[in-house]
PDB file of N, CA and C in Angstrom:
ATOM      1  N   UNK A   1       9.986  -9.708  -4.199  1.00  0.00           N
ATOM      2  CA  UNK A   1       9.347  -8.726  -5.072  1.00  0.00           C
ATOM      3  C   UNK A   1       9.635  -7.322  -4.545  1.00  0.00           C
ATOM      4  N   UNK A   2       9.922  -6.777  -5.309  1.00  0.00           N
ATOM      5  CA  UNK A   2      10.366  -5.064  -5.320  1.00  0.00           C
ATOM      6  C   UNK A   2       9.080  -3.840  -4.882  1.00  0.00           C
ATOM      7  N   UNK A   3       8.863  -3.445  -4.184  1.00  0.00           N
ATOM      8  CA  UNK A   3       7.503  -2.394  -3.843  1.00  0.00           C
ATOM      9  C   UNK A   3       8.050  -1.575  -5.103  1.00  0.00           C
ATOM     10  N   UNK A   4       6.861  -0.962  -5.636  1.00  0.00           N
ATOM     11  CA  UNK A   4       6.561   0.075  -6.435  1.00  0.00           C
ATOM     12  C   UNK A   4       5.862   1.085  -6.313  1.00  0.00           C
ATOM     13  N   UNK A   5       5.248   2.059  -6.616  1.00  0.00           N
ATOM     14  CA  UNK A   5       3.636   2.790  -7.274  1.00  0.00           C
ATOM     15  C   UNK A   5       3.139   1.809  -7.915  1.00  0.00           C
ATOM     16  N   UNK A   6       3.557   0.923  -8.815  1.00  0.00           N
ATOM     17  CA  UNK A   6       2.444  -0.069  -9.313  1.00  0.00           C
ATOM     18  C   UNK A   6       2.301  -1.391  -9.372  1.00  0.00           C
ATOM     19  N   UNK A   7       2.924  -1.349  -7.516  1.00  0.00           N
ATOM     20  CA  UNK A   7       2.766  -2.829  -6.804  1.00  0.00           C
ATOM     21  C   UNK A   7       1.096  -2.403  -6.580  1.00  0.00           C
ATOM     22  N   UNK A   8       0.309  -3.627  -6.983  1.00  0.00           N
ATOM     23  CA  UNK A   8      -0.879  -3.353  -6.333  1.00  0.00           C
ATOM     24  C   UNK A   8      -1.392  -3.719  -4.828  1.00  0.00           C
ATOM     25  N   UNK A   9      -2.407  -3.241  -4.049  1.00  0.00           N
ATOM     26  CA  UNK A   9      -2.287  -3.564  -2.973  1.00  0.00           C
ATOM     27  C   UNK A   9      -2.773  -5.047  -2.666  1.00  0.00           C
ATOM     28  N   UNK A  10      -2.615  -5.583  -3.634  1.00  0.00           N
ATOM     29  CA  UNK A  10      -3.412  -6.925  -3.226  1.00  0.00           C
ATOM     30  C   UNK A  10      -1.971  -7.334  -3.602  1.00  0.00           C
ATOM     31  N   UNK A  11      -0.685  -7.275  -4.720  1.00  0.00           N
ATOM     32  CA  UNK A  11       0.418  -7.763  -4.227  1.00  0.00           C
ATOM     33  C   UNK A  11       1.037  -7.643  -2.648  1.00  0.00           C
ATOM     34  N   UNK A  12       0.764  -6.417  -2.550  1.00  0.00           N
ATOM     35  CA  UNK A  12       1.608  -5.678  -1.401  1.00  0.00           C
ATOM     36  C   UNK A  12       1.021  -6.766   0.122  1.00  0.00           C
ATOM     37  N   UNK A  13      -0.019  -7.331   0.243  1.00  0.00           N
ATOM     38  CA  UNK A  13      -0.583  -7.947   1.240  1.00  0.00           C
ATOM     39  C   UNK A  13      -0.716  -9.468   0.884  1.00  0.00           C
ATOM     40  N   UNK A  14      -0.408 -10.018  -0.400  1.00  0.00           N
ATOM     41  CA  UNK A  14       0.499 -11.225  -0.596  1.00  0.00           C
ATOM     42  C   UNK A  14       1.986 -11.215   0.190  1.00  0.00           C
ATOM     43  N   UNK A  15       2.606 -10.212  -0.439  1.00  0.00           N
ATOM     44  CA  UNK A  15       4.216 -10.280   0.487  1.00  0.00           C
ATOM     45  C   UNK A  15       3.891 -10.238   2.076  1.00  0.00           C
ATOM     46  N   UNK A  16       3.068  -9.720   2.796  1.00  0.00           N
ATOM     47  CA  UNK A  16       2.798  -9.427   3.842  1.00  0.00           C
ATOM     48  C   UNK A  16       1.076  -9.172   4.340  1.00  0.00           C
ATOM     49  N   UNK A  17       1.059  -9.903   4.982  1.00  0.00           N
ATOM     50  CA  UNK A  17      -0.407  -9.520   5.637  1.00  0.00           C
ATOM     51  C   UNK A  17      -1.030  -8.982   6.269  1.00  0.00           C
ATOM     52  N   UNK A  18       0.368  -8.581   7.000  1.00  0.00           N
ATOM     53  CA  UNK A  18       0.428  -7.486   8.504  1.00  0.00           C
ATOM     54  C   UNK A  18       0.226  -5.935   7.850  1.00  0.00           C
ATOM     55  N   UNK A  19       0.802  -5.488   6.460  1.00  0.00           N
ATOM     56  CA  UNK A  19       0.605  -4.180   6.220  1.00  0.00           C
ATOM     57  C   UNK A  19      -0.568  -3.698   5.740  1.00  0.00           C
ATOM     58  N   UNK A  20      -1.698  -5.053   5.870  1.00  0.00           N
ATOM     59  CA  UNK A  20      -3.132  -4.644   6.007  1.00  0.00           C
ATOM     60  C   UNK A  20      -3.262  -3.235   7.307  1.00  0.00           C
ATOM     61  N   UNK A  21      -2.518  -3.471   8.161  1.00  0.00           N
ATOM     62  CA  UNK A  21      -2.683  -2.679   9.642  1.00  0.00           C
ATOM     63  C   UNK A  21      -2.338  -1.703   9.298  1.00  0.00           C
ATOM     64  N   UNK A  22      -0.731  -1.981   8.563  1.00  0.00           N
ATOM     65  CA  UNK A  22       0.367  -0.435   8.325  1.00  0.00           C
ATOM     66  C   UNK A  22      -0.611   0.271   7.336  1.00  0.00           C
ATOM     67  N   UNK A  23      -1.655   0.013   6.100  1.00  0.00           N
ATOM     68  CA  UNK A  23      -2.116   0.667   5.544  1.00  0.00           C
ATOM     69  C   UNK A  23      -3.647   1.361   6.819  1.00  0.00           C
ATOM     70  N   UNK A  24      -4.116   0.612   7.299  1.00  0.00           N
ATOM     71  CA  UNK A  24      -4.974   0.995   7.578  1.00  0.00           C
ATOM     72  C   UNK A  24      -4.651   2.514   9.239  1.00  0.00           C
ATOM     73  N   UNK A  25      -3.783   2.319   9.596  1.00  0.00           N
ATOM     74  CA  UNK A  25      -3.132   3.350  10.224  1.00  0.00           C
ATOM     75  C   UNK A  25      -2.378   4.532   9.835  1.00  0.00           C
ATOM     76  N   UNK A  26      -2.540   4.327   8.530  1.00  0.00           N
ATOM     77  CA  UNK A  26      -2.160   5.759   7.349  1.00  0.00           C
ATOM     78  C   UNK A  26      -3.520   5.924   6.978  1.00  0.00           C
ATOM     79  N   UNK A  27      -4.848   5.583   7.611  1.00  0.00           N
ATOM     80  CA  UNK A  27      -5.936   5.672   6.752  1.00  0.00           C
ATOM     81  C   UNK A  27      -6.040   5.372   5.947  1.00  0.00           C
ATOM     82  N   UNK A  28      -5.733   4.274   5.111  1.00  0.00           N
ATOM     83  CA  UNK A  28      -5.793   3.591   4.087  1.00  0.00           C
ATOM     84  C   UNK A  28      -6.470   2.178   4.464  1.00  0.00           C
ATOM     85  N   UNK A  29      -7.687   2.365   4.018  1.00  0.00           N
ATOM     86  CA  UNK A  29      -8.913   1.306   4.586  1.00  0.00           C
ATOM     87  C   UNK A  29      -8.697   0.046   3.276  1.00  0.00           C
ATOM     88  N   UNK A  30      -7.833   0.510   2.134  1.00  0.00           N
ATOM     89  CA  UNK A  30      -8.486   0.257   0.658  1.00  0.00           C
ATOM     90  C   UNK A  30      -8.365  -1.870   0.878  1.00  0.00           C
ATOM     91  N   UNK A  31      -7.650  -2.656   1.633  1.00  0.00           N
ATOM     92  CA  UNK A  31      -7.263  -3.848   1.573  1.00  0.00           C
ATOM     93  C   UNK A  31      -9.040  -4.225   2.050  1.00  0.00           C
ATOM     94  N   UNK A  32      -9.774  -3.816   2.588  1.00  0.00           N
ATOM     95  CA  UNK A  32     -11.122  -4.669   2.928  1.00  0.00           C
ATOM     96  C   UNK A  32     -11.943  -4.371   1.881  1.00  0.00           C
ATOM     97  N   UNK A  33     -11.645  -3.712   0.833  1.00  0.00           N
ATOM     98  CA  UNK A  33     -12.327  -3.333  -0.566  1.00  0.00           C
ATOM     99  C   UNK A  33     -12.145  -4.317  -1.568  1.00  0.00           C
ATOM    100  N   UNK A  34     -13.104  -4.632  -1.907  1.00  0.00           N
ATOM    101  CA  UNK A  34     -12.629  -5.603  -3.494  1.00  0.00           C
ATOM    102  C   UNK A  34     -12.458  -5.053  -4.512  1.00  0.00           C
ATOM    103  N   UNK A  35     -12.525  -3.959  -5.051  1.00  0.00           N
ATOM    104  CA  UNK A  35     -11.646  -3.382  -5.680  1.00  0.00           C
ATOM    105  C   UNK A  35     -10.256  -2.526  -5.247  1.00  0.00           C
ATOM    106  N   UNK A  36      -9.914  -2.317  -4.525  1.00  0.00           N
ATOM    107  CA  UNK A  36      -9.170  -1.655  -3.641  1.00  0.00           C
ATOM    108  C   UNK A  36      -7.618  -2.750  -3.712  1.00  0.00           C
ATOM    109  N   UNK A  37      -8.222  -4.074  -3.656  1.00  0.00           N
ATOM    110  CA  UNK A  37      -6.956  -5.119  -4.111  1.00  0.00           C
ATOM    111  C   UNK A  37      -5.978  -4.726  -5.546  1.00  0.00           C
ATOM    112  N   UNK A  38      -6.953  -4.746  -6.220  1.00  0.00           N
ATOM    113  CA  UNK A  38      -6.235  -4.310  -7.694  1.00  0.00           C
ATOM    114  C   UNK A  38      -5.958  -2.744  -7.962  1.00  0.00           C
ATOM    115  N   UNK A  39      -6.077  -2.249  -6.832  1.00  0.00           N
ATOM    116  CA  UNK A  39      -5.479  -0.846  -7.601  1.00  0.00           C
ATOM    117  C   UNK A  39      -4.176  -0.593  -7.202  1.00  0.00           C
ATOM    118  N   UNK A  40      -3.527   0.238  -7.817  1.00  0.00           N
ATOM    119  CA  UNK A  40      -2.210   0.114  -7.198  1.00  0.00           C
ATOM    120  C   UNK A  40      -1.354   0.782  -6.284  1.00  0.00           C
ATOM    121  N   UNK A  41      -0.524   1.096  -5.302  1.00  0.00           N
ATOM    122  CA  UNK A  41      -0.266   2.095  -4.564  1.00  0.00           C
ATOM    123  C   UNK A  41       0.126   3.530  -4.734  1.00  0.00           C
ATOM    124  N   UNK A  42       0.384   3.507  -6.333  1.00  0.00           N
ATOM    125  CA  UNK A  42       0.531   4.993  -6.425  1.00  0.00           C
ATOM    126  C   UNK A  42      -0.920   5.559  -6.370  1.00  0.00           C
ATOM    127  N   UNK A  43      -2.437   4.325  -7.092  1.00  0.00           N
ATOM    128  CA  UNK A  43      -3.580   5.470  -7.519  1.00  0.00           C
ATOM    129  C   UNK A  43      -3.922   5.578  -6.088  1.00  0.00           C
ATOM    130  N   UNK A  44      -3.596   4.189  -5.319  1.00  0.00           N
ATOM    131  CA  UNK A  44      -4.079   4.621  -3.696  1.00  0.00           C
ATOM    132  C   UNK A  44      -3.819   5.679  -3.155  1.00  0.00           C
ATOM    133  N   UNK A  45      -2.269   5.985  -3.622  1.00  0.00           N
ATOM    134  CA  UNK A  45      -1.897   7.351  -2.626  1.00  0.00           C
ATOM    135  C   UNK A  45      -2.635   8.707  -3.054  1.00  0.00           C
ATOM    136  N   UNK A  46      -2.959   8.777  -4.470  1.00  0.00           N
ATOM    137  CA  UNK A  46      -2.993   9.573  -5.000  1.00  0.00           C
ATOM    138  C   UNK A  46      -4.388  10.125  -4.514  1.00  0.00           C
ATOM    139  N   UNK A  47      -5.130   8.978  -4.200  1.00  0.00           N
ATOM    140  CA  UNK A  47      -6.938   9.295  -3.897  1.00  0.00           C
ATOM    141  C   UNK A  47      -6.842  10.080  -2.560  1.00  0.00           C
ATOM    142  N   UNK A  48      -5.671   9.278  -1.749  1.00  0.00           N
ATOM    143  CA  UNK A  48      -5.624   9.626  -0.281  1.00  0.00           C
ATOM    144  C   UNK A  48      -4.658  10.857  -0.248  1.00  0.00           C
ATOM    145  N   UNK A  49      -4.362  11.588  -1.434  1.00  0.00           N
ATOM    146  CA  UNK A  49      -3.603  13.082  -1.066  1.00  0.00           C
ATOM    147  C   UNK A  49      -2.472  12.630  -0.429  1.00  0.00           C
ATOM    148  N   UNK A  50      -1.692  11.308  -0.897  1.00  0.00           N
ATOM    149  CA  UNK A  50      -0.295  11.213  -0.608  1.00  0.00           C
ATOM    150  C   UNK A  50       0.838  11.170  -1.395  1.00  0.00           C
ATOM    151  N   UNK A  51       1.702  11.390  -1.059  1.00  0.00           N
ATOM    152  CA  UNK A  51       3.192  11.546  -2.139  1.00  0.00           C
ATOM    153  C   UNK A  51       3.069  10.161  -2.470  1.00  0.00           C
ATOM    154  N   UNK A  52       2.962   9.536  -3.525  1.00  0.00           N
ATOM    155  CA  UNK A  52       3.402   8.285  -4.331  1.00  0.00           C
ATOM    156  C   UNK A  52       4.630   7.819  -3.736  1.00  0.00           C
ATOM    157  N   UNK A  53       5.791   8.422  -3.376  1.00  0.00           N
ATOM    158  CA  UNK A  53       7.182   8.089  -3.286  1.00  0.00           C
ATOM    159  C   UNK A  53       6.965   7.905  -2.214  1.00  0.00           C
ATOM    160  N   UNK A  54       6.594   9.329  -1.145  1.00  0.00           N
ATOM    161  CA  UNK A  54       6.521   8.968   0.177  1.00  0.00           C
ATOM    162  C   UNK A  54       5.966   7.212   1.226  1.00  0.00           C
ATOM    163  N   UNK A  55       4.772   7.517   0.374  1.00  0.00           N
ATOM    164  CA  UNK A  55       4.402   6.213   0.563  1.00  0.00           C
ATOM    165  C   UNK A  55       5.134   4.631   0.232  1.00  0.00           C
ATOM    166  N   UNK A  56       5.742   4.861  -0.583  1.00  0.00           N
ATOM    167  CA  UNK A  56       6.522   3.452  -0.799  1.00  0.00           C
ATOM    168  C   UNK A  56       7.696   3.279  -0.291  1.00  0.00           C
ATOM    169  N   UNK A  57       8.257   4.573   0.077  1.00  0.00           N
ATOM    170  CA  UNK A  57       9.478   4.739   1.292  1.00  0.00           C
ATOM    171  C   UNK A  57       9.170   4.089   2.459  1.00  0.00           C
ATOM    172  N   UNK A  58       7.664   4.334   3.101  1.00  0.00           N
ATOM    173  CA  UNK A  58       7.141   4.331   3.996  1.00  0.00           C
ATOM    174  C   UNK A  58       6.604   2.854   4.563  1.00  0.00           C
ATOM    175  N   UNK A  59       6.177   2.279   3.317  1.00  0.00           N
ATOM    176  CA  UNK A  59       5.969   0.677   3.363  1.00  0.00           C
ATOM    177  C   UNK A  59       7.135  -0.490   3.245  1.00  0.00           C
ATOM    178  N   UNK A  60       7.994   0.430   2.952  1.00  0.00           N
ATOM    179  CA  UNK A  60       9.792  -0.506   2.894  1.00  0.00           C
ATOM    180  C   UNK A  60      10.247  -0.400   4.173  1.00  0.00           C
ATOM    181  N   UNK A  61       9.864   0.765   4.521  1.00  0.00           N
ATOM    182  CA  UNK A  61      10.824   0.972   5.655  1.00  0.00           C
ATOM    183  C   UNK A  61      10.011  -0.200   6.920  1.00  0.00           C
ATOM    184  N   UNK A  62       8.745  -0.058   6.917  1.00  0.00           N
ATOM    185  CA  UNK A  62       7.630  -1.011   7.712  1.00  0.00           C
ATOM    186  C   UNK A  62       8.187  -2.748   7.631  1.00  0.00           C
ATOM    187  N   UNK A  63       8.324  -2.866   6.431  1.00  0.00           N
ATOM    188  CA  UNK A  63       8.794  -4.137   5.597  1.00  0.00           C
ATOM    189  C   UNK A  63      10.052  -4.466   6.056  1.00  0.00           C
ATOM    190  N   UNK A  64      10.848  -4.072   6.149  1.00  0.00           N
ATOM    191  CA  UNK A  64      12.457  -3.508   6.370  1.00  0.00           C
ATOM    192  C   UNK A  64      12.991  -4.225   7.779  1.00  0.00           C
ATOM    193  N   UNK A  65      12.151  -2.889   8.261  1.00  0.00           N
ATOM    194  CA  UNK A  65      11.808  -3.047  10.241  1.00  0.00           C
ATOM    195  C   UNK A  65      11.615  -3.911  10.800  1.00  0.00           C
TER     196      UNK A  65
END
């Protein structure tokens, strides 16, 4: 599966379980939220004052690595 802005984070921690950590070390708490699963990484970034793009650069490259 392809990361997006509107991979949600509950896909994004299906592909991987470990980027529960990588989010939560960008301050991104949103994976222990039950709603926070279904939203998606662009509205995540967007709440958290981050570049949409940046961020999905950022989780590939984690993914990647």
């Amino acid at each position: 599966m392809r990361i997006t802005v509107n991979t949600t984070i509950g896909e994004l921690l299906d592909m991987d379980p470990e980027m529960k950590d990588v989010l939560a070390g960008m301050g991104m708490h949103c994976s222990t939220c039950a709603v926070g699963r279904r939203e998606t990484l662009g509205q995540a970034a967007e709440v958290h004052g981050m570049d949409p793009d940046d961020l999905i650069e950022d989780l590939k490259g984690f993914m990647e690595g």
